[in-house]
C-alpha atoms as a PDB file:
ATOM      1  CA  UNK A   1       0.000   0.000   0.000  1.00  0.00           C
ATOM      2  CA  UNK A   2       1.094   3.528  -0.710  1.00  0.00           C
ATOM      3  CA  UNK A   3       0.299   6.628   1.143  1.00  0.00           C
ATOM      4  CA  UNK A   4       1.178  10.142   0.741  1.00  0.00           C
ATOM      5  CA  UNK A   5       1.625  10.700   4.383  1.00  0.00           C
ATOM      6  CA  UNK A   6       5.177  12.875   4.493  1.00  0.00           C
ATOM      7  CA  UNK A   7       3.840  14.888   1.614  1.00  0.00           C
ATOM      8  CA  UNK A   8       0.799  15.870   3.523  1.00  0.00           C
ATOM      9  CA  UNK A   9       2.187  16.346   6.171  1.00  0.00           C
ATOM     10  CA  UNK A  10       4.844  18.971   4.907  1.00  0.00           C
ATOM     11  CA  UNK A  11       2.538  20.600   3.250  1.00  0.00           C
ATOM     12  CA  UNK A  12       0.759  21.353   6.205  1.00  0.00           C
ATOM     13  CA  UNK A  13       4.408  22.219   8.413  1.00  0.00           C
ATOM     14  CA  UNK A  14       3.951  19.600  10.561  1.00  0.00           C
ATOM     15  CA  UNK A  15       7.158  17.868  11.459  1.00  0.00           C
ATOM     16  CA  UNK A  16       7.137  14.007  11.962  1.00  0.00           C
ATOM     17  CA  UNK A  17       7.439  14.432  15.747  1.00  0.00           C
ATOM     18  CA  UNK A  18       4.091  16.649  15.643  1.00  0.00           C
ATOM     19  CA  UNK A  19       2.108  14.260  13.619  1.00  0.00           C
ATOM     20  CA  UNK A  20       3.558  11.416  16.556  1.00  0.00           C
ATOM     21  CA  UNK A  21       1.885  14.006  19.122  1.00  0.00           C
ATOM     22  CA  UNK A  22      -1.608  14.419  17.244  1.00  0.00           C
ATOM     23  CA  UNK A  23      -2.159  10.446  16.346  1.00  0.00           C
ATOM     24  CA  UNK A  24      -0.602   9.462  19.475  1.00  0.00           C
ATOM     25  CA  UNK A  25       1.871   7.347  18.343  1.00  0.00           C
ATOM     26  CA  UNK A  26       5.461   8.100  18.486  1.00  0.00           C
ATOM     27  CA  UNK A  27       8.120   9.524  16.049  1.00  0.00           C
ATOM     28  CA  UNK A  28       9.429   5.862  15.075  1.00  0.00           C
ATOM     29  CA  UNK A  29       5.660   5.149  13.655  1.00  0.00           C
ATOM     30  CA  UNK A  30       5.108   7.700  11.680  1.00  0.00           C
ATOM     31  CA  UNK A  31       8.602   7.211  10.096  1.00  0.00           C
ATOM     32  CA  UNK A  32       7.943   3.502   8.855  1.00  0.00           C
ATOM     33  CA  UNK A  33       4.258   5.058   7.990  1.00  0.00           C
ATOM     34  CA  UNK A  34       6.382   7.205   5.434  1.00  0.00           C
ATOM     35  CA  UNK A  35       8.653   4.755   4.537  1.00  0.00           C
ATOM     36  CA  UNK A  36       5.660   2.136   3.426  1.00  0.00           C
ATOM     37  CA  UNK A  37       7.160  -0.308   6.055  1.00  0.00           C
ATOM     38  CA  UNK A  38       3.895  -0.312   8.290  1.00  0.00           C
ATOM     39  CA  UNK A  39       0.074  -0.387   7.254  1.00  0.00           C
ATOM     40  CA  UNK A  40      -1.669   1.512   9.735  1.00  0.00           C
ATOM     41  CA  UNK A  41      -4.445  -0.061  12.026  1.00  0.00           C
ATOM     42  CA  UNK A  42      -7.896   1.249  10.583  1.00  0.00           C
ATOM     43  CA  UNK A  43      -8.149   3.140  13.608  1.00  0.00           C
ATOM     44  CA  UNK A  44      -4.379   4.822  12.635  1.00  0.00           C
ATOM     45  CA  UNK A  45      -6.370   5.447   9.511  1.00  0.00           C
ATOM     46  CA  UNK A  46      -9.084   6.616  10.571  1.00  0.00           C
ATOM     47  CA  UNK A  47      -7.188   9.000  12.919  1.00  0.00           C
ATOM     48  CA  UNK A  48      -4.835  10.392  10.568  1.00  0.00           C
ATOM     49  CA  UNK A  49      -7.219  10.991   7.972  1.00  0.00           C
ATOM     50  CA  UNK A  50      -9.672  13.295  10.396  1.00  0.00           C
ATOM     51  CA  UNK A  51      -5.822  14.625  11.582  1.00  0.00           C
ATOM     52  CA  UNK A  52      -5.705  15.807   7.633  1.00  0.00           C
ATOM     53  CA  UNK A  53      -9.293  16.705   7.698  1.00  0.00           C
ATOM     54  CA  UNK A  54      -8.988  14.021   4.307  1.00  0.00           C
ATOM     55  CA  UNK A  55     -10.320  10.503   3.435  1.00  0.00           C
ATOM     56  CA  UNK A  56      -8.593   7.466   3.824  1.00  0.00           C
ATOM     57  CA  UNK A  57      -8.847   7.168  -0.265  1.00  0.00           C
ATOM     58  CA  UNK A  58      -6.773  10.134  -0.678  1.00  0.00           C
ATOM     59  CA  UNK A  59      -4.123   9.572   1.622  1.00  0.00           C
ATOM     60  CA  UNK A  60      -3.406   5.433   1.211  1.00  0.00           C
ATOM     61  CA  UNK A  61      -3.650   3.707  -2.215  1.00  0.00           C
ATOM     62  CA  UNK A  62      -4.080  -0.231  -2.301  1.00  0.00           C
ATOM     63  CA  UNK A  63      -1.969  -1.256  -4.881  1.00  0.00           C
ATOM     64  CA  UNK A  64      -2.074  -5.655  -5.306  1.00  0.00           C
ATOM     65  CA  UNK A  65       1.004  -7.121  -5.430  1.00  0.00           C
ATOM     66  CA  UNK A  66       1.518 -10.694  -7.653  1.00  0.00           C
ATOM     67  CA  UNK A  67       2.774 -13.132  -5.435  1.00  0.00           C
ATOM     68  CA  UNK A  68       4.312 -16.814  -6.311  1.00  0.00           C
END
């Protein structure tokens, strides 16, 4: 899954510690968020899309992945 998490977020000056404050979560989270090495909980979602005043649709994008 991609998301467009860090973009949002510097577009609205918030640094990555910030976001940790307003989702409750800490810095190390929102970094692998970013990095597309953790999918969210759909209550980390849910939180960071009313956090972004957004939907879920436009900040995460399924994308299916082939696998042997």
């Amino acid at each position: 899954m991609k998301n467009r998490i860090s973009e949002i977020r510097k577009a609205r000056g918030l640094t990555q510690q910030d976001l940790a404050n307003l989702l409750g979560v800490t810095r190390q989270t929102v970094i692998s968020l970013e990095n597309g090495r953790y999918n969210p909980s759909i209550t980390l979602a849910f939180k960071l899309a009313k956090t972004f005043q957004m939907h879920i649709e436009d900040i995460f994008t399924y994308e299916e992945v082939d696998e042997p």
